[in-house]
Protein backbone atom coordinates (compact mmCIF):
# COMPACT_ATOMS: atom_id res chain seq x y z
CA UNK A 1 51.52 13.28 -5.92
CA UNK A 2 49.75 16.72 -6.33
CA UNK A 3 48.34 15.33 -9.55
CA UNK A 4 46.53 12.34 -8.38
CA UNK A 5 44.95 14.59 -5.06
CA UNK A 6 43.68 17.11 -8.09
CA UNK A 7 42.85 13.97 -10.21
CA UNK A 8 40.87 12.41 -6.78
CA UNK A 9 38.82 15.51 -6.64
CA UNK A 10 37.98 16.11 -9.87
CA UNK A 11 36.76 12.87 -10.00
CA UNK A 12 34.67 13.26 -6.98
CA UNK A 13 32.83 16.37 -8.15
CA UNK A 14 32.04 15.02 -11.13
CA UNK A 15 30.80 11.50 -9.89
CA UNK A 16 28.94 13.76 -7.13
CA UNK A 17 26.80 15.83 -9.85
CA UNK A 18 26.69 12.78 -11.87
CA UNK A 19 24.62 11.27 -9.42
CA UNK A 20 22.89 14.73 -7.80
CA UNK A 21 21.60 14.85 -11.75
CA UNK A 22 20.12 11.91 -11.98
CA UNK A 23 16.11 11.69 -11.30
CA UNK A 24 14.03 8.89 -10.95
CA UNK A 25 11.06 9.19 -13.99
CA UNK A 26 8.97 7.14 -11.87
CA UNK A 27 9.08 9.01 -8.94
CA UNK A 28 7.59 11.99 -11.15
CA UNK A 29 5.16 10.23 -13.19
CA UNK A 30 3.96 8.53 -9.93
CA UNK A 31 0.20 8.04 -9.54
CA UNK A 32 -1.86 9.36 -6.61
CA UNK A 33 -2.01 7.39 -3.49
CA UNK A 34 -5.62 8.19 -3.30
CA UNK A 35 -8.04 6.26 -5.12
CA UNK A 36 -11.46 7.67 -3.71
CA UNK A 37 -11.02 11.17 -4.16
CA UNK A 38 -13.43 13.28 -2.15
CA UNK A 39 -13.03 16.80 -4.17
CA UNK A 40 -13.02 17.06 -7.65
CA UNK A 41 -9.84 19.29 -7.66
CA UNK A 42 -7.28 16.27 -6.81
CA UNK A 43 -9.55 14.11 -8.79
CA UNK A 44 -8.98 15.98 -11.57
CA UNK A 45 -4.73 16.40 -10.98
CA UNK A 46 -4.81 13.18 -10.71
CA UNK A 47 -6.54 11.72 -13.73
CA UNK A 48 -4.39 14.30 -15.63
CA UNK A 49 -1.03 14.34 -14.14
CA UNK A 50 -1.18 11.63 -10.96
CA UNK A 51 1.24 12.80 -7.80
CA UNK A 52 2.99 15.76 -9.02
CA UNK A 53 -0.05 17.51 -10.47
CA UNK A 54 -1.98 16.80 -7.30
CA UNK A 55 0.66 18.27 -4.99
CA UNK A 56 0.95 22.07 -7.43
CA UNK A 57 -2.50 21.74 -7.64
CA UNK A 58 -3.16 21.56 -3.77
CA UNK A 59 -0.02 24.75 -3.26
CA UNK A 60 -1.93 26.58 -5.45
CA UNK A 61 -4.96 26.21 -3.64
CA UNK A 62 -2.84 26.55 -0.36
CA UNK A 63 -1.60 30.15 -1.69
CA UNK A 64 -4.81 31.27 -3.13
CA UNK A 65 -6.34 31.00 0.37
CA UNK A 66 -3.39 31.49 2.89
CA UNK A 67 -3.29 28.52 4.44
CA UNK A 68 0.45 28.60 5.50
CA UNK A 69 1.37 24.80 5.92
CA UNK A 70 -0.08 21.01 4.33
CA UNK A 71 -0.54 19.84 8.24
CA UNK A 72 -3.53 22.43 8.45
CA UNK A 73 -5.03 19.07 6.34
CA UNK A 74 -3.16 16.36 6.51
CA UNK A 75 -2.51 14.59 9.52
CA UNK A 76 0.80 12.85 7.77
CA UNK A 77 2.58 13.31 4.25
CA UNK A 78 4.50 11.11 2.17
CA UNK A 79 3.91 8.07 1.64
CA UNK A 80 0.14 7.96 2.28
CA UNK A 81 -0.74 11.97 2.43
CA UNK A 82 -3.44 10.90 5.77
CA UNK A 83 -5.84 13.60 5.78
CA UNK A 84 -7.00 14.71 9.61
CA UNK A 85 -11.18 14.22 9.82
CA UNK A 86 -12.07 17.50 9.33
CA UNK A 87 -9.81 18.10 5.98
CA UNK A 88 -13.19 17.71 4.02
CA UNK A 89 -15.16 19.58 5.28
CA UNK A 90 -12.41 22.22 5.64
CA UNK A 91 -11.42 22.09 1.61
CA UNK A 92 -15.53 22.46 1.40
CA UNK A 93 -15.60 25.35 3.37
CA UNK A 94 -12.87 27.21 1.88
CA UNK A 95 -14.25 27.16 -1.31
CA UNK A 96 -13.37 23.77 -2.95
CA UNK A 97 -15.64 21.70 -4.98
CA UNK A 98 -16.42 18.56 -3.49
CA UNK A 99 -16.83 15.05 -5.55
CA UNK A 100 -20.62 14.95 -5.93
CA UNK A 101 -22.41 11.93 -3.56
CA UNK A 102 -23.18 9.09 -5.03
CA UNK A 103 -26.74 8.75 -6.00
CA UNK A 104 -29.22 6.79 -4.14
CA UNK A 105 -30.34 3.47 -5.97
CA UNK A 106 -33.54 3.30 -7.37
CA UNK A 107 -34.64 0.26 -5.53
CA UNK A 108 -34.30 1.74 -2.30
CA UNK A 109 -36.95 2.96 0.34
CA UNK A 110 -37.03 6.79 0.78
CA UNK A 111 -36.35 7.19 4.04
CA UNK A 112 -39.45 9.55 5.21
CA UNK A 113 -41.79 6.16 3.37
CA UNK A 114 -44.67 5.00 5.03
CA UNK A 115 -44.24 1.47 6.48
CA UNK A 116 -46.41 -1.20 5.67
């Protein structure tokens, strides 16, 4: 009878790591969320290395300028990573390089024109 409890448990423990071990490769080599990326440093994680290499990029950022927690920013994580309003213009004012604006289109007015 001792046998089988030892047997029971050594079973458990290894069926427990078995599946503590086990990672899901898409969950790593998921892409961003984000498709219209406002600052060129999660544009570039992303290209390169999609979810994971936009979330160390973003702690390193976080460390390099003390900002103590990811809700400073975002107004909700995982799934959808919501930024607040003001995340922008708060990345932009702590240093971070914005996505450049799109470039007006040739046919249109300037806006300081005369009318006709």
């Amino acid at each position: 009878m001792a046998k089988l409890g030892f047997f029971a448990t050594i079973t458990a423990i290894i069926g427990a790591l078995t599946f503590a071990g086990m990672s899901s490769p898409a969950a790593e080599d998921a892409p961003c969320v984000h498709k219209d990326f406002k600052t060129e440093m999660v544009k570039d994680a992303c290209t390169k290395g999609g979810q994971k290499a936009a979330k160390e990029a973003m702690k390193v950022f976080n460390k390099d300028k003390k900002i103590k927690s990811c809700n400073q920013c975002h107004a909700k994580l995982a799934p959808n990573y919501e930024l607040k309003k003001d995340a922008v213009e708060q990345f932009g004012k702590l240093g971070g390089k914005l996505v450049d604006a799109k470039p007006a289109a040739k046919d249109a007015p300037a806006k300081d024109a005369p009318k006709k």
